[in-house]
N, C-alpha and C. Protein backbone atom coordinates (compact mmCIF):
# COMPACT_ATOMS: atom_id res chain seq x y z
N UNK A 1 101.95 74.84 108.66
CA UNK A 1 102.46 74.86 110.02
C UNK A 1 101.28 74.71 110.98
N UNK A 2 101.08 73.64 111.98
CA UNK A 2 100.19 73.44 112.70
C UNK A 2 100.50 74.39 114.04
N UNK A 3 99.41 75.20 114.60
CA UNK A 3 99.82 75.93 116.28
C UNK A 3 99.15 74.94 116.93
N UNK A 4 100.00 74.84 118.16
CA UNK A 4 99.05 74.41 119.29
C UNK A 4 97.95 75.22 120.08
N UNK A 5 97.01 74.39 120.96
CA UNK A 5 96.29 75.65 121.21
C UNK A 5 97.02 76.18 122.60
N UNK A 6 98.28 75.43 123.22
CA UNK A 6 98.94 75.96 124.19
C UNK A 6 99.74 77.18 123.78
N UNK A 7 100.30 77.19 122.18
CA UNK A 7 100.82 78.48 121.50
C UNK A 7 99.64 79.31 121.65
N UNK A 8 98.40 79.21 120.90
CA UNK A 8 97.93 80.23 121.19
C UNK A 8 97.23 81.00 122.55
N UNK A 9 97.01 80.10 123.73
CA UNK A 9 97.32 80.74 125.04
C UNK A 9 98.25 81.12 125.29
N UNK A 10 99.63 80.96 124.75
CA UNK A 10 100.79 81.73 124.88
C UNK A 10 100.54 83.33 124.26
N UNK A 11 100.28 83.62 122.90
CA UNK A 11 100.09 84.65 122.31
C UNK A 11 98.64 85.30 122.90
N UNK A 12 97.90 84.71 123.69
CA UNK A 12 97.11 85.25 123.83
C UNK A 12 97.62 86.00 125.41
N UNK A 13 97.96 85.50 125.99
CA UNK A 13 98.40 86.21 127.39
C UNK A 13 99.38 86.92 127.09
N UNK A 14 100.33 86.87 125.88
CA UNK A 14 101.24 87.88 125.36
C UNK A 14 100.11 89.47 125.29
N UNK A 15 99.37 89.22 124.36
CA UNK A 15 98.14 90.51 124.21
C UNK A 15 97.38 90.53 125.03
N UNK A 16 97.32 90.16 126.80
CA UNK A 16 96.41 90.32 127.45
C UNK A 16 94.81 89.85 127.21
N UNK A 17 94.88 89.21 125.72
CA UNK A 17 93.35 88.60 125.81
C UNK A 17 93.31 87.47 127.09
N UNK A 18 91.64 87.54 127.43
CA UNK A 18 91.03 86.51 127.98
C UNK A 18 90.28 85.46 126.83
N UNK A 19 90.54 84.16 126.27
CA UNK A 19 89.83 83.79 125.54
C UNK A 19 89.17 82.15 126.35
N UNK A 20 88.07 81.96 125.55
CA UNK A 20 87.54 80.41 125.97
C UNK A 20 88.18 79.84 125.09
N UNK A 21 87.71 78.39 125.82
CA UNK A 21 88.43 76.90 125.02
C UNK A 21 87.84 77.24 124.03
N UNK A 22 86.61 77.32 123.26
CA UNK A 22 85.97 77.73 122.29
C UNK A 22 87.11 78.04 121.17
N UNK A 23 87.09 79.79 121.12
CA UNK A 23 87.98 80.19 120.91
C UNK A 23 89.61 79.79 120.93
N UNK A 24 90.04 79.52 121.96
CA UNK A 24 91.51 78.91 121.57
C UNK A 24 91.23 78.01 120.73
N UNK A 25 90.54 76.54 120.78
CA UNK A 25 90.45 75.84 119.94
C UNK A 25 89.77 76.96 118.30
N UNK A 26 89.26 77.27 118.09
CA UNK A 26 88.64 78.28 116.76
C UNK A 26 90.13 78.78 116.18
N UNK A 27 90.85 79.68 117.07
CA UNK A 27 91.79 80.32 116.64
C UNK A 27 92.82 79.31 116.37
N UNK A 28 93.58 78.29 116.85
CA UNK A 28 94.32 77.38 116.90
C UNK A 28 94.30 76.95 114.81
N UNK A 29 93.22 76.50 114.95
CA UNK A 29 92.54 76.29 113.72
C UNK A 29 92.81 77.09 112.48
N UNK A 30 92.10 78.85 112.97
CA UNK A 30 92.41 79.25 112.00
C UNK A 30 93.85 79.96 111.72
N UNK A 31 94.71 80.02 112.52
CA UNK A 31 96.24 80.16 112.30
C UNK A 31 96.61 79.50 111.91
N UNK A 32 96.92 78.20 111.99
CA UNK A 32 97.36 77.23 111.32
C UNK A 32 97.57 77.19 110.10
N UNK A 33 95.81 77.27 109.61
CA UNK A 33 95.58 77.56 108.05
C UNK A 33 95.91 78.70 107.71
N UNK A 34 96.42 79.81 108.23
CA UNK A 34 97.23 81.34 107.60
C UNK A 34 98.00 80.91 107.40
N UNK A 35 99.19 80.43 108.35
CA UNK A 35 100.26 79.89 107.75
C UNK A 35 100.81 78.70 107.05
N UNK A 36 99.83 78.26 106.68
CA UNK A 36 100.22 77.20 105.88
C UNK A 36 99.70 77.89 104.27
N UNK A 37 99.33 78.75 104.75
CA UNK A 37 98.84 79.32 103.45
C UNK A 37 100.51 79.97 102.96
N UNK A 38 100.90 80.82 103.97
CA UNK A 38 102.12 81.68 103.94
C UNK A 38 103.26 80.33 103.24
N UNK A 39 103.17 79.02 104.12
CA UNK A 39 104.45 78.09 103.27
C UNK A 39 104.15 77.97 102.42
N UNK A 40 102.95 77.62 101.88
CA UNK A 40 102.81 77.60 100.15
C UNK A 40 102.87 79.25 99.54
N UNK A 41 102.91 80.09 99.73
CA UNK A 41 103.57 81.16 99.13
C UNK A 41 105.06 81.45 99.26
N UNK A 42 105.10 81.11 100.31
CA UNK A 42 107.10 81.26 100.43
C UNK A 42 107.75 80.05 99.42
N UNK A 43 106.71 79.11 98.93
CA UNK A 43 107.46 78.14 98.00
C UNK A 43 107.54 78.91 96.59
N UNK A 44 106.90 79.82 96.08
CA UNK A 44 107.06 80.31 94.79
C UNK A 44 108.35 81.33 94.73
N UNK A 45 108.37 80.81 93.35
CA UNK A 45 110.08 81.56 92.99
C UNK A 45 109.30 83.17 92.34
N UNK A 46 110.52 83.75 93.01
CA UNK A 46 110.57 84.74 93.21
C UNK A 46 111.96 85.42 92.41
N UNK A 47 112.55 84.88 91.60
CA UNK A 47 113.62 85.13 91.29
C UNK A 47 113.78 86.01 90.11
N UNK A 48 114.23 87.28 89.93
CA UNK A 48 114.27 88.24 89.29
C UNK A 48 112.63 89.35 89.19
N UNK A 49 112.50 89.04 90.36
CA UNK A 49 111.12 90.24 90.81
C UNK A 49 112.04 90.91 91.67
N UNK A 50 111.94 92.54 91.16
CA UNK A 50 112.34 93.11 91.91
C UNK A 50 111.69 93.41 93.16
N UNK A 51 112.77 93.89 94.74
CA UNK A 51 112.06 94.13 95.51
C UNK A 51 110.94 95.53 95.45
N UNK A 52 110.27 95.63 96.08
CA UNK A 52 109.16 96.70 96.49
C UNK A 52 109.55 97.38 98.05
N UNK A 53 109.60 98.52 97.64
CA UNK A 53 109.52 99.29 99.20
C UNK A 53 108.33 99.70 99.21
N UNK A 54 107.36 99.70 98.47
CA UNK A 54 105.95 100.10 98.92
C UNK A 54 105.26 100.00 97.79
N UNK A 55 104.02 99.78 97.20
CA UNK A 55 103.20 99.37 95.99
C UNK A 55 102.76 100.16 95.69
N UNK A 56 103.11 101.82 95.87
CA UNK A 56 102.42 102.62 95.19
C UNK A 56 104.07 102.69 93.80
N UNK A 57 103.18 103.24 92.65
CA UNK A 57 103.71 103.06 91.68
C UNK A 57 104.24 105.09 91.30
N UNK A 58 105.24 105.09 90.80
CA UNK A 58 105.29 106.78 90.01
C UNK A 58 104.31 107.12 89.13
N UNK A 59 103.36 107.82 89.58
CA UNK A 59 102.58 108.20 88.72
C UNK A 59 102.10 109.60 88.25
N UNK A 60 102.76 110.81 89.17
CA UNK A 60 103.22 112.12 88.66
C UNK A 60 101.81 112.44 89.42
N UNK A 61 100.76 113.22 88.57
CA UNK A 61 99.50 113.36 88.73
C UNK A 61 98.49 112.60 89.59
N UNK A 62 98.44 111.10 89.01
CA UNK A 62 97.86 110.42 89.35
C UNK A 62 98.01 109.81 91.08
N UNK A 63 99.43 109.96 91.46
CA UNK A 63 99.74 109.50 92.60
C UNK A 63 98.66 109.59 93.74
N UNK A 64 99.06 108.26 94.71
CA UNK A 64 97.93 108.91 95.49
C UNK A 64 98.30 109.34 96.95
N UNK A 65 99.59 109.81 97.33
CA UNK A 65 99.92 110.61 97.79
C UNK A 65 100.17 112.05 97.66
N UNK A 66 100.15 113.15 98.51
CA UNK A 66 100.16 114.04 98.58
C UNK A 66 101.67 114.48 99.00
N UNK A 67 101.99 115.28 98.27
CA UNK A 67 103.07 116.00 98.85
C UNK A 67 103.31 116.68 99.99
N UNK A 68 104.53 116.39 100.65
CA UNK A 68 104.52 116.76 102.40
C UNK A 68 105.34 118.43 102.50
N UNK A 69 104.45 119.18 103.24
CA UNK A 69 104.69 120.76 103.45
C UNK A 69 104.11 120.66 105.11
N UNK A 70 105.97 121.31 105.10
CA UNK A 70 105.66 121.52 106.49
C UNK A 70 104.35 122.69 106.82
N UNK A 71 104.34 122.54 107.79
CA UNK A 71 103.08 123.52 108.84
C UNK A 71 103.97 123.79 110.32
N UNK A 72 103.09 124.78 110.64
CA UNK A 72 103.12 124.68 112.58
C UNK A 72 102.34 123.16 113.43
N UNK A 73 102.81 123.18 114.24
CA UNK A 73 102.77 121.91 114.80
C UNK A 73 102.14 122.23 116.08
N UNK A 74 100.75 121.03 116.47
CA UNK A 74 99.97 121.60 117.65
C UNK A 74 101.12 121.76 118.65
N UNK A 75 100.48 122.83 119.46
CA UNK A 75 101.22 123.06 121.00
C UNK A 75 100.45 121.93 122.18
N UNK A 76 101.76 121.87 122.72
CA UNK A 76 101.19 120.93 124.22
C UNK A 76 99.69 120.95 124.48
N UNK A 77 99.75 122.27 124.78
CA UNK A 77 98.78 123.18 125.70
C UNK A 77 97.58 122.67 124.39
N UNK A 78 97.67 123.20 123.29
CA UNK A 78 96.22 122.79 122.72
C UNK A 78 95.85 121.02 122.05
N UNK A 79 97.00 120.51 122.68
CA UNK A 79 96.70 119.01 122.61
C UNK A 79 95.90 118.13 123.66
N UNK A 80 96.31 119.28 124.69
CA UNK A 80 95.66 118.45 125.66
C UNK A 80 94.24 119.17 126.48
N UNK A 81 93.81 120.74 125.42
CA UNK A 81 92.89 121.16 125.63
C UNK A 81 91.80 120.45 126.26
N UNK A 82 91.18 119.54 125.59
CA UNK A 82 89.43 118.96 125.86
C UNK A 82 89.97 117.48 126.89
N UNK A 83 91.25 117.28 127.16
CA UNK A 83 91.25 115.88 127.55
C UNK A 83 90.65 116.34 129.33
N UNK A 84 90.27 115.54 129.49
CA UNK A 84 89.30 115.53 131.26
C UNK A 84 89.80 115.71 132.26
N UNK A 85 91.17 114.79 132.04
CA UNK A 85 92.25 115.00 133.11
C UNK A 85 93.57 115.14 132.28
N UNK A 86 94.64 116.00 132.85
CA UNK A 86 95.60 115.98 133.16
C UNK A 86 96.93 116.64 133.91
N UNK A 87 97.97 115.95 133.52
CA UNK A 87 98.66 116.15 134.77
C UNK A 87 100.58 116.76 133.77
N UNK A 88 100.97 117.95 134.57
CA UNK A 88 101.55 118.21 134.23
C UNK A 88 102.20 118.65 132.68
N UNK A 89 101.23 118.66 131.57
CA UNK A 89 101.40 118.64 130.21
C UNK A 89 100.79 117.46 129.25
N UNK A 90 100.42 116.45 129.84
CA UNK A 90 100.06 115.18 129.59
C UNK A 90 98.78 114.46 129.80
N UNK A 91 98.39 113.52 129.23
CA UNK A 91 96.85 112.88 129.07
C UNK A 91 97.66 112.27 129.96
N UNK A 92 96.14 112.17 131.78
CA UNK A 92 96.31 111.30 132.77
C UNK A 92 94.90 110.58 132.64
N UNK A 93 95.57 109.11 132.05
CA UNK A 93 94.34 108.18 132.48
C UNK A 93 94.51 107.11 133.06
N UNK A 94 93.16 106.27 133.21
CA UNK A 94 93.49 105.33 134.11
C UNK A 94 94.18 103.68 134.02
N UNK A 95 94.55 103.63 134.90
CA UNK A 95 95.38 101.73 134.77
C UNK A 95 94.61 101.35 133.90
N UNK A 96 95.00 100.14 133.03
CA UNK A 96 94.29 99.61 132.52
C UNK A 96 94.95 98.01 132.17
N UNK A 97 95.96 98.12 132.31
CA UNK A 97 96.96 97.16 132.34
C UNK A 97 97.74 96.44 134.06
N UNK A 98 96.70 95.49 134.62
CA UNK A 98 97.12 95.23 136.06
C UNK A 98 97.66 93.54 135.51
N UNK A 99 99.08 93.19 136.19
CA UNK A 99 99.46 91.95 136.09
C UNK A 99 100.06 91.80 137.63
């Protein structure tokens, strides 16, 4: 799948980047080649692989998750202990997002 580099000034003002022609042209490039990588993987059969909800495997012991036990849960008040400012219960910071 080829992007244009007008797609990727599209996605890029989607995420608020500023990028150069440089870059758009660089990135243009290397998206392209991700997904063309992705159509040649969506071409392999896949037929009788089961699905996966996640790649960790049962492994009793070995797992590499931990078992979930509840606890007490921070309070407001000591969440927002060390933050510099805030306002009413809450982290107050600044704009950072102007359109």
């Amino acid at each position: 799948m080829k992007l244009t580099e007008e797609q990727v000034r599209y996605v890029a003002g989607l995420a608020n980047l500023a990028l150069t022609e440089d870059e758009i042209h660089t990135y243009a490039h290397d998206l392209s080649d991700i997904l063309t990588h992705i159509d040649k993987l969506n071409e392999l059969n896949t037929d009788g692989v089961p699905p996966m909800a996640q790649v960790l495997f049962s492994a009793e012991d070995t797992a590499t998750l931990r078992e979930d036990e509840p606890h007490a849960c921070l309070s407001n008040a000591d969440a927002v202990a060390n933050a510099p400012v805030t306002s009413q219960g809450y982290f107050k910071v600044p704009r950072v997002i102007e359109r």
